[in-house]
Protein backbone atom coordinates (compact mmCIF):
# COMPACT_ATOMS: atom_id res chain seq x y z
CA UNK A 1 9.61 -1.59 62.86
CA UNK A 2 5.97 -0.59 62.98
CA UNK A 3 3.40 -2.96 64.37
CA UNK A 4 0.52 -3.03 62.01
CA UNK A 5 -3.08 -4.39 63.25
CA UNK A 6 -6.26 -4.97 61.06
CA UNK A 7 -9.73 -3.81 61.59
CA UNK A 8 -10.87 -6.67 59.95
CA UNK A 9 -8.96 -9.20 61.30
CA UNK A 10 -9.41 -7.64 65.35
CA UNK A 11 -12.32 -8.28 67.55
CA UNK A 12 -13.64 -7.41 70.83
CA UNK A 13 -15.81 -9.10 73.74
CA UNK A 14 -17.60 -8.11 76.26
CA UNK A 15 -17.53 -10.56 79.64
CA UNK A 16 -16.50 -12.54 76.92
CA UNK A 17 -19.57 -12.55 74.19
CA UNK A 18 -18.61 -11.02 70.65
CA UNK A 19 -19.59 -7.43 70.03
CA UNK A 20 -20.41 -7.36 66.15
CA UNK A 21 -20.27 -4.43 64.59
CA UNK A 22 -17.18 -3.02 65.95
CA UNK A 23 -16.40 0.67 64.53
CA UNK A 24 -13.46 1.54 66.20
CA UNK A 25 -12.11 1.16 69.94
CA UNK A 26 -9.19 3.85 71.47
CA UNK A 27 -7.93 4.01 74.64
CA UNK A 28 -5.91 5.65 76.66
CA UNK A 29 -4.39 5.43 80.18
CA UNK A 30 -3.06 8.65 82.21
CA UNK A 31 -0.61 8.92 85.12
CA UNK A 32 -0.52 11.66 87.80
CA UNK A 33 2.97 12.88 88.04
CA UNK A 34 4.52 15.52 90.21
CA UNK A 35 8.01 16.87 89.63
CA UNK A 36 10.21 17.37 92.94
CA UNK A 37 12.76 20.10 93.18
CA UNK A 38 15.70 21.29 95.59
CA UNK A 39 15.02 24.08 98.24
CA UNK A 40 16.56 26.57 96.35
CA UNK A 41 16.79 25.16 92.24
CA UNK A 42 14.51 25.41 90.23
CA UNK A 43 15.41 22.70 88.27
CA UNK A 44 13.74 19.30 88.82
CA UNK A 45 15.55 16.61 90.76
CA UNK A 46 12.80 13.66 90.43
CA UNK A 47 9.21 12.54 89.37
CA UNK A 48 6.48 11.31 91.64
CA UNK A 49 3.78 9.11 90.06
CA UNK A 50 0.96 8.67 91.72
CA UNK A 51 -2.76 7.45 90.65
CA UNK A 52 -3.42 5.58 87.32
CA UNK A 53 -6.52 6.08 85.37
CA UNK A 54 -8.18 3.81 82.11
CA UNK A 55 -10.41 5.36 79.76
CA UNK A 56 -11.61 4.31 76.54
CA UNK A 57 -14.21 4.74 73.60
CA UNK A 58 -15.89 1.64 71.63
CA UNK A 59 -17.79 2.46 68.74
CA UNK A 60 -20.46 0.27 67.09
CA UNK A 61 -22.47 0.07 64.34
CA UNK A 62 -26.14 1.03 65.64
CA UNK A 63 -25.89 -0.11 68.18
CA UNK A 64 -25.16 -3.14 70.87
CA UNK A 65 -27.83 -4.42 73.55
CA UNK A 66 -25.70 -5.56 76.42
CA UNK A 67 -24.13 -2.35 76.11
CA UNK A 68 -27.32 -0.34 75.44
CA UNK A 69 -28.34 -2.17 78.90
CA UNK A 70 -25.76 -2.21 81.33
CA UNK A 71 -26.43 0.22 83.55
CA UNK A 72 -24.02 0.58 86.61
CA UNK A 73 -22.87 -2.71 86.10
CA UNK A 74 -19.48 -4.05 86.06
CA UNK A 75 -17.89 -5.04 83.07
CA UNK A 76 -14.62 -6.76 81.45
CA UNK A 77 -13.66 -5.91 77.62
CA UNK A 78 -11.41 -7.74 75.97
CA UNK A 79 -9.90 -6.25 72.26
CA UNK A 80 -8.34 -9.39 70.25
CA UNK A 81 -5.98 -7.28 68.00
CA UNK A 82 -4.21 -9.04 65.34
CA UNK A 83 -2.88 -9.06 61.54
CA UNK A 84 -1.69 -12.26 59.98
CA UNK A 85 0.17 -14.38 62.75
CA UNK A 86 0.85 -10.96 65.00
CA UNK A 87 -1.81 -10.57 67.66
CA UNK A 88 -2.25 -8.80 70.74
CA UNK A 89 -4.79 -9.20 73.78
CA UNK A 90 -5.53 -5.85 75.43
CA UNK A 91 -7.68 -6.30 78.48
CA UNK A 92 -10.08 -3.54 80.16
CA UNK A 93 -10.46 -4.87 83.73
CA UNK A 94 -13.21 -3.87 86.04
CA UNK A 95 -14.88 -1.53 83.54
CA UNK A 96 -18.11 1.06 83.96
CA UNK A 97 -19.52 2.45 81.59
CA UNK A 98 -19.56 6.59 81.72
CA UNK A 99 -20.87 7.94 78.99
CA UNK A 100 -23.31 6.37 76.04
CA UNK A 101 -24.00 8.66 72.41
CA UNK A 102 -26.06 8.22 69.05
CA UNK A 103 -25.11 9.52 65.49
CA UNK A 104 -27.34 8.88 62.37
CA UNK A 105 -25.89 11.17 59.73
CA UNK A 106 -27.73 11.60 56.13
CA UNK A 107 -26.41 8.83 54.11
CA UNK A 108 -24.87 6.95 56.54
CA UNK A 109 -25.88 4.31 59.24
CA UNK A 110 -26.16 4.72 63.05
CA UNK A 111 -23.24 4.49 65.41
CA UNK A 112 -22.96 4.40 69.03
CA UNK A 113 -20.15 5.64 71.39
CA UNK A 114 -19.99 3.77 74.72
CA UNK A 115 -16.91 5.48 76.81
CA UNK A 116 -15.84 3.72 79.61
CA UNK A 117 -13.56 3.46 82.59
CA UNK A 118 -11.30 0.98 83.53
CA UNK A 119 -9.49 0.09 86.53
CA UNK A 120 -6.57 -1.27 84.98
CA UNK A 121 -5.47 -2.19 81.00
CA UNK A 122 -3.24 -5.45 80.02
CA UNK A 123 -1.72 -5.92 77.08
CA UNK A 124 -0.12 -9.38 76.36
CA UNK A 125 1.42 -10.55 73.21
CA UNK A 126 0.43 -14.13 71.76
């Protein structure tokens, strides 16, 4: 069975202060893998991992001033994902930001990107 969060019910920090405005975060985290083969197969006998990497995206409405400021400082982000009494704490340890972005679209209100690196992710159910 599905696991079902809601927007409105989630919420993310910051070194733990509230970010309002909250758009939409995504994540993902990526694992360098080799395959080994045989001398002489070509088919593969094993997998290597090696180096782990976090990235991620937060979107905000307009935008948000610690984030707007942060420069090459070192960050923790915490997403408080829940719906009804199902939640889940994902944590972004160790976190720079990399890249920062502005929309204002006719019609519409601003929104800010803020992508980020992590050097680990945690996700714990409560």
């Amino acid at each position: 069975m599905a696991t079902i969060f809601a927007a409105n019910e989630s919420s993310v920090q910051i070194d733990g202060e509230p970010v309002e405005g909250v758009r939409a975060i995504e994540y993902r985290q990526v694992a360098v893998r080799q395959n080994v083969y045989a001398l002489g197969s070509a088919e593969r006998i094993g997998m290597v991992s090696g180096p782990l990497s976090v990235e991620g995206v937060l979107r905000v409405a307009s935008t948000n001033t610690k984030l707007a400021t942060i420069g090459d400082t070192q960050f923790q982000l915490t997403a408080l994902l829940r719906h009804g009494d199902t939640n889940v704490t994902v944590t972004f340890d160790e976190c720079f930001l990399q890249t920062k972005s502005f929309e204002l679209g006719v019609g519409s209100h601003g929104e800010a990107s803020y992508g980020f690196s992590a050097i680990r992710v945690r996700e714990e159910a409560g």
